[in-house]
Protein backbone atom coordinates (compact mmCIF):
# COMPACT_ATOMS: atom_id res chain seq x y z
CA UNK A 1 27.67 61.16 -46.93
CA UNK A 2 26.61 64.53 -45.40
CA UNK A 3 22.50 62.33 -44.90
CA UNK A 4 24.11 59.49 -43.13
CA UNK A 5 26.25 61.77 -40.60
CA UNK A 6 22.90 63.70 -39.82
CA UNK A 7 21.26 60.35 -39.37
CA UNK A 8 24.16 59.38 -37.30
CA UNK A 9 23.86 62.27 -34.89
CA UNK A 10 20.29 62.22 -34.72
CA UNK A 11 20.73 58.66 -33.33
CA UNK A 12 23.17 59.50 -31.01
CA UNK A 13 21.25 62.51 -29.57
CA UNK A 14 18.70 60.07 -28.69
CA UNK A 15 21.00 57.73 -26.48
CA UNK A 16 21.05 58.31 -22.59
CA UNK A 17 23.81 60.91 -21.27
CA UNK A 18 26.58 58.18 -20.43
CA UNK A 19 26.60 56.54 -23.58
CA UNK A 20 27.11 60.24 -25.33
CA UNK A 21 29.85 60.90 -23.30
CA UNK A 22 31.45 57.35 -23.95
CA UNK A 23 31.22 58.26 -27.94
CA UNK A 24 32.36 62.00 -27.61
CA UNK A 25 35.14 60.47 -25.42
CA UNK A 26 36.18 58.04 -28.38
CA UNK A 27 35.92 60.27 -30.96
CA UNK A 28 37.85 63.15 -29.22
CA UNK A 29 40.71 60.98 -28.64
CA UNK A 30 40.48 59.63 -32.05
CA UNK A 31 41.48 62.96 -33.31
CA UNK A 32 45.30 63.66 -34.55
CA UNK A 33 46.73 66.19 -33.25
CA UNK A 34 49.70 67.98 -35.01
CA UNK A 35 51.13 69.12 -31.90
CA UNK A 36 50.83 67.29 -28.72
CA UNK A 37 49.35 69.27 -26.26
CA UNK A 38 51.25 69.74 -23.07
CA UNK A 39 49.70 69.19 -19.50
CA UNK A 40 51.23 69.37 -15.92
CA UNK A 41 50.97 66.39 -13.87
CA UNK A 42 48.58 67.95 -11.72
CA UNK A 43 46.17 69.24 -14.44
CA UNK A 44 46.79 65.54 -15.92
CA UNK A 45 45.43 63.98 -12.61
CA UNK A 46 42.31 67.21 -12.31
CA UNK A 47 41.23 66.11 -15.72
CA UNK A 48 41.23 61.94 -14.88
CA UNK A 49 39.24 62.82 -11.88
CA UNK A 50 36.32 64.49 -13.61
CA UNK A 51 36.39 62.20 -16.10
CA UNK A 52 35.87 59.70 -13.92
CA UNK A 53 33.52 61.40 -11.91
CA UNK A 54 31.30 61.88 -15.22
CA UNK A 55 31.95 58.14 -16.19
CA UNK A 56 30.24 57.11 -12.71
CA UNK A 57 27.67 60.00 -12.67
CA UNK A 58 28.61 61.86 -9.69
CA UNK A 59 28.90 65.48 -11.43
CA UNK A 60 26.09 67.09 -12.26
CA UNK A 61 26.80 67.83 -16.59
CA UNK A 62 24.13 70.47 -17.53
CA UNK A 63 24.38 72.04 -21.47
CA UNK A 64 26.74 74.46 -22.14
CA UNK A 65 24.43 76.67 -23.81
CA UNK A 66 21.90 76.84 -21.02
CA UNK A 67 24.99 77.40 -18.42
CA UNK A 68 26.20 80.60 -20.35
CA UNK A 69 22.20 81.67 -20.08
CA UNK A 70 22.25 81.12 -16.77
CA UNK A 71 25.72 82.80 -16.39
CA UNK A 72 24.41 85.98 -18.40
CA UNK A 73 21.21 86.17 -16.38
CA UNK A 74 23.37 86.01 -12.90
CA UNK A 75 25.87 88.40 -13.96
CA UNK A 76 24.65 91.14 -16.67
């Protein structure tokens, strides 16, 4: 099993940037919870709008690794 979920991600990495998020969007909400998690309206609304502003690529999504580099160099 452990083979086919590397050759699974290795596929994945290898599609274009929406179609990653689309997946990582469908598995994350596939997850169950224990405990529902609870958000304000107004964070509710925050987080719809960036999704959808990722969905249409209008935000600018860099790697989360390089942005704490970059974060490090600016700051330490």
């Amino acid at each position: 099993m452990l083979r086919h979920i590397e050759t699974l991600t290795k596929q994945a990495l290898k599609l274009a940037p929406a179609s990653k998020r689309y997946i990582a969007e469908i598995l994350l909400e596939s997850l169950d919870f224990e405990e529902d998690f609870i958000v304000s309206e107004e964070w509710r609304q925050e987080i719809q709008k960036h999704c959808k502003e990722a969905d249409a690529n209008l935000s600018l999504l860099i790697d989360g690794e390089q942005f704490m580099i970059e974060l490090k160099q600016r700051y330490l």
